[in-house]
Protein backbone atom coordinates (compact mmCIF):
# COMPACT_ATOMS: atom_id res chain seq x y z
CA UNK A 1 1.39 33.88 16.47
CA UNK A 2 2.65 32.07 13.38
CA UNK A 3 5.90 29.73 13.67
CA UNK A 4 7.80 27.72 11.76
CA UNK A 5 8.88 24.26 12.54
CA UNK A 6 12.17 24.09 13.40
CA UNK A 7 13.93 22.23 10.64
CA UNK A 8 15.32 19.33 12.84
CA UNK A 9 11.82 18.41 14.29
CA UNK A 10 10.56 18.58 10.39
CA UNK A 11 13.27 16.24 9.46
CA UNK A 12 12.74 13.95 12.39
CA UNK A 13 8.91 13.97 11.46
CA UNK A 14 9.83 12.99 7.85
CA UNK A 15 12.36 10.14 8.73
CA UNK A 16 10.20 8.97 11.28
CA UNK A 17 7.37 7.56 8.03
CA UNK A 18 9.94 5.31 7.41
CA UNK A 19 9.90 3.36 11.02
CA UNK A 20 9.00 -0.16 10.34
CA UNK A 21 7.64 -0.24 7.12
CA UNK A 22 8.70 -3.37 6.38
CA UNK A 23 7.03 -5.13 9.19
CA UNK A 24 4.08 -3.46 8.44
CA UNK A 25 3.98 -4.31 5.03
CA UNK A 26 5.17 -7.62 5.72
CA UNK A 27 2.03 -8.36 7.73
CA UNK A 28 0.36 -6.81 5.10
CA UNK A 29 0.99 -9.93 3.04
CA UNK A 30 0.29 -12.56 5.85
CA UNK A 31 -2.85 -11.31 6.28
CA UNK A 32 -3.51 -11.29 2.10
CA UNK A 33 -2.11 -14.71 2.17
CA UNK A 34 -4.23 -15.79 5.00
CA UNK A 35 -6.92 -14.13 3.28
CA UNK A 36 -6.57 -16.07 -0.03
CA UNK A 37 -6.01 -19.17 1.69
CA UNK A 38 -9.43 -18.60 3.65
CA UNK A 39 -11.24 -18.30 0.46
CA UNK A 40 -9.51 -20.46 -1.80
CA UNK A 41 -7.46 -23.13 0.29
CA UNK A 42 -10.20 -23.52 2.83
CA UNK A 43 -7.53 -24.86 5.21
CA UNK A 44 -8.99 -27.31 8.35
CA UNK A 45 -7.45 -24.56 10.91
CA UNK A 46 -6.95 -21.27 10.21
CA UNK A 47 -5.31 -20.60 13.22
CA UNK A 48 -2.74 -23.07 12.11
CA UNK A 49 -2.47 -21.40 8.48
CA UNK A 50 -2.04 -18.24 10.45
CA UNK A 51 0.82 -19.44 11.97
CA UNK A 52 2.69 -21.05 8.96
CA UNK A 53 2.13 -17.41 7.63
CA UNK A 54 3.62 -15.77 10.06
CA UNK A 55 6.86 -17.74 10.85
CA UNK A 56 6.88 -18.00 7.03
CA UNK A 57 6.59 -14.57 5.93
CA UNK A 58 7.97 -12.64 9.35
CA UNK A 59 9.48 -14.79 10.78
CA UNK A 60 8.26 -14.61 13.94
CA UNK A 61 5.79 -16.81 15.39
CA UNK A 62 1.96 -16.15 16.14
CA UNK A 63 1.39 -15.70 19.56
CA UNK A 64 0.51 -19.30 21.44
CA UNK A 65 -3.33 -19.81 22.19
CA UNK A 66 -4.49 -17.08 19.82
CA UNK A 67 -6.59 -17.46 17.04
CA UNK A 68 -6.51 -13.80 14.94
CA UNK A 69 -8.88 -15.13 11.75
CA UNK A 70 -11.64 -15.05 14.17
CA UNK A 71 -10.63 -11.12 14.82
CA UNK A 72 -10.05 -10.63 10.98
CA UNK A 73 -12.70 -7.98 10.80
CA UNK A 74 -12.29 -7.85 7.29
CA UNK A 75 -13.40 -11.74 7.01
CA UNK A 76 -16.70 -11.11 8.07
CA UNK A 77 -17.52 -7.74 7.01
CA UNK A 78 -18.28 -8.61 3.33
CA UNK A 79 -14.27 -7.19 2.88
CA UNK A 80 -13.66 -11.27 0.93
CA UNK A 81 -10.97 -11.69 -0.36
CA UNK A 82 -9.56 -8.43 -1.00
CA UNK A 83 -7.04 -7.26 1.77
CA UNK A 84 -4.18 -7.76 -1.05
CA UNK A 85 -5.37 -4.42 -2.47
CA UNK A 86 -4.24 -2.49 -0.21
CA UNK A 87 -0.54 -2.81 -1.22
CA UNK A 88 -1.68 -2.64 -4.86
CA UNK A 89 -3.27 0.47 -4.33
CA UNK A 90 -0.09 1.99 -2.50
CA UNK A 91 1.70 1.13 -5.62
CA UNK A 92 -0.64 3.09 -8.05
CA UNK A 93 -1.16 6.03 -5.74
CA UNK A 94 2.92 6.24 -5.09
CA UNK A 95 3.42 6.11 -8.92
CA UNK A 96 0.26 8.98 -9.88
CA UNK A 97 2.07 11.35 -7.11
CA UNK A 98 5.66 10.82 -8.37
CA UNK A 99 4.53 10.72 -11.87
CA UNK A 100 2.73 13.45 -12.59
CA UNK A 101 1.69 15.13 -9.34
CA UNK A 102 5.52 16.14 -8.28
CA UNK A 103 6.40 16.73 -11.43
CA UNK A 104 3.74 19.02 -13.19
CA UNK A 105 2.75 20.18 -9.44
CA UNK A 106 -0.03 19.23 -7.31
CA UNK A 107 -1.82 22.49 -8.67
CA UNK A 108 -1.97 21.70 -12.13
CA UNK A 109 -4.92 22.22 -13.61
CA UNK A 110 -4.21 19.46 -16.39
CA UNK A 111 -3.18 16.88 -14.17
CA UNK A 112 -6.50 17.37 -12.30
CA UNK A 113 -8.66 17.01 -14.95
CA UNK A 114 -7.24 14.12 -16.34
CA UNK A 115 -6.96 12.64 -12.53
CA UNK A 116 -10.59 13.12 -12.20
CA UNK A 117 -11.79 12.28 -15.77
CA UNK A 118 -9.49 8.80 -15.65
CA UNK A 119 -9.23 8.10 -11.90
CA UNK A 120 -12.41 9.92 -10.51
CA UNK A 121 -15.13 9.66 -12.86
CA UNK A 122 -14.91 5.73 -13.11
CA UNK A 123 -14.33 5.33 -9.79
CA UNK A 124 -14.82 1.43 -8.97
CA UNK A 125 -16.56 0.44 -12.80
CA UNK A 126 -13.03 0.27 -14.30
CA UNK A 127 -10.19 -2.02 -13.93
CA UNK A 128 -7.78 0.22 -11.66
CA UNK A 129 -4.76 -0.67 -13.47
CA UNK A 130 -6.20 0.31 -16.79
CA UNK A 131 -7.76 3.68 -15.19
CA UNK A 132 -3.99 4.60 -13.92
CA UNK A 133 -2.57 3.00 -17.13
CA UNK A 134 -4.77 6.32 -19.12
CA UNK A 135 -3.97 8.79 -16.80
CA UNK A 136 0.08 8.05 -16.52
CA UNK A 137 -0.18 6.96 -20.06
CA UNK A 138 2.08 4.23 -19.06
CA UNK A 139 1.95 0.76 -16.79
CA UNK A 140 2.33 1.82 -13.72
CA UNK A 141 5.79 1.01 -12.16
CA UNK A 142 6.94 -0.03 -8.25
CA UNK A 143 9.93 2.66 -8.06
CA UNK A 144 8.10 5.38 -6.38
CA UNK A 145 6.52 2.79 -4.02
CA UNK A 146 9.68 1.37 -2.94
CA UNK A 147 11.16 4.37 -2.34
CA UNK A 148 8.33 5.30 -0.15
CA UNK A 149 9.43 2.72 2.04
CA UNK A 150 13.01 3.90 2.67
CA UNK A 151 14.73 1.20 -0.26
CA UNK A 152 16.83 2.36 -2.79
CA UNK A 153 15.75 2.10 -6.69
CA UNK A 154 18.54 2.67 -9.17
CA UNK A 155 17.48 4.89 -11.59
CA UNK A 156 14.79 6.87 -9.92
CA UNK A 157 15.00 9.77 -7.79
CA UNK A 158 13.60 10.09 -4.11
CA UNK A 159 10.17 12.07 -3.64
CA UNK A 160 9.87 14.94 -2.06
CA UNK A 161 8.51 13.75 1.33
């Protein structure tokens, strides 16, 4: 028996992506920071630079008697110093989908050829800026990521979902 989603609960379900994405994201960047710091800064406590980070960047303290580097999976599982990608990465994949995907159609033929000839085939040999640089055949721009997270970019239309 085939049915549709009522268009209400679809809407619902699209609005609700947007829930907190800017606390997520935000921690996002504490743990990056508290990343970098780790490998870089090499700070005497990094419970205490955990803490700046947090009140810093969220606002919010860390919660008393906790100490979340030593639960920072990605610390000790040969992740280094490379949690900041993740919001990179958002960028570039936002920008390929509202670039060329929603505009030529995630069907294209074209589009996946050169997605899989400039994005694909390197994989992790290439810079990923340049690789998304060649297939956009531009610098890749924040708009589409922003408006992924609810904010509004003069100048740029809304995705689809």
């Amino acid at each position: 028996m085939d049915r549709a989603i009522p268009q209400e609960l679809l809407d619902k379900l699209i609005k609700s992506r947007l829930a907190k994405p800017g606390l997520f994201n935000l921690r996002q960047i504490v743990l990056a920071k508290l990343d970098h710091a780790l490998h870089v800064q090499m700070p005497s406590n990094p419970a205490q630079e955990n803490a700046h980070l947090c009140q810093e960047i969220l606002g919010v303290p860390a919660m008393p008697g906790t100490h979340l580097p030593a639960t920072f999976g990605h610390l000790a599982g040969s992740f280094d110093a490379r949690s900041y990608g993740y919001l990179c990465s958002e960028v570039y994949s936002k920008d390929t989908v509202h670039t060329l995907f929603k505009q030529e159609g995630v069907l294209s033929g074209k589009v996946a050829m050169d997605y899989r000839s400039c994005i694909l085939r390197p994989g992790s040999s290439e810079d990923a800026k340049g690789m998304v640089k060649l297939f956009l055949g531009c610098d890749p721009i924040q708009d589409a990521f922003l408006l992924s997270k609810g904010l509004q970019v003069e100048g740029c239309k809304p995705p689809a979902c």
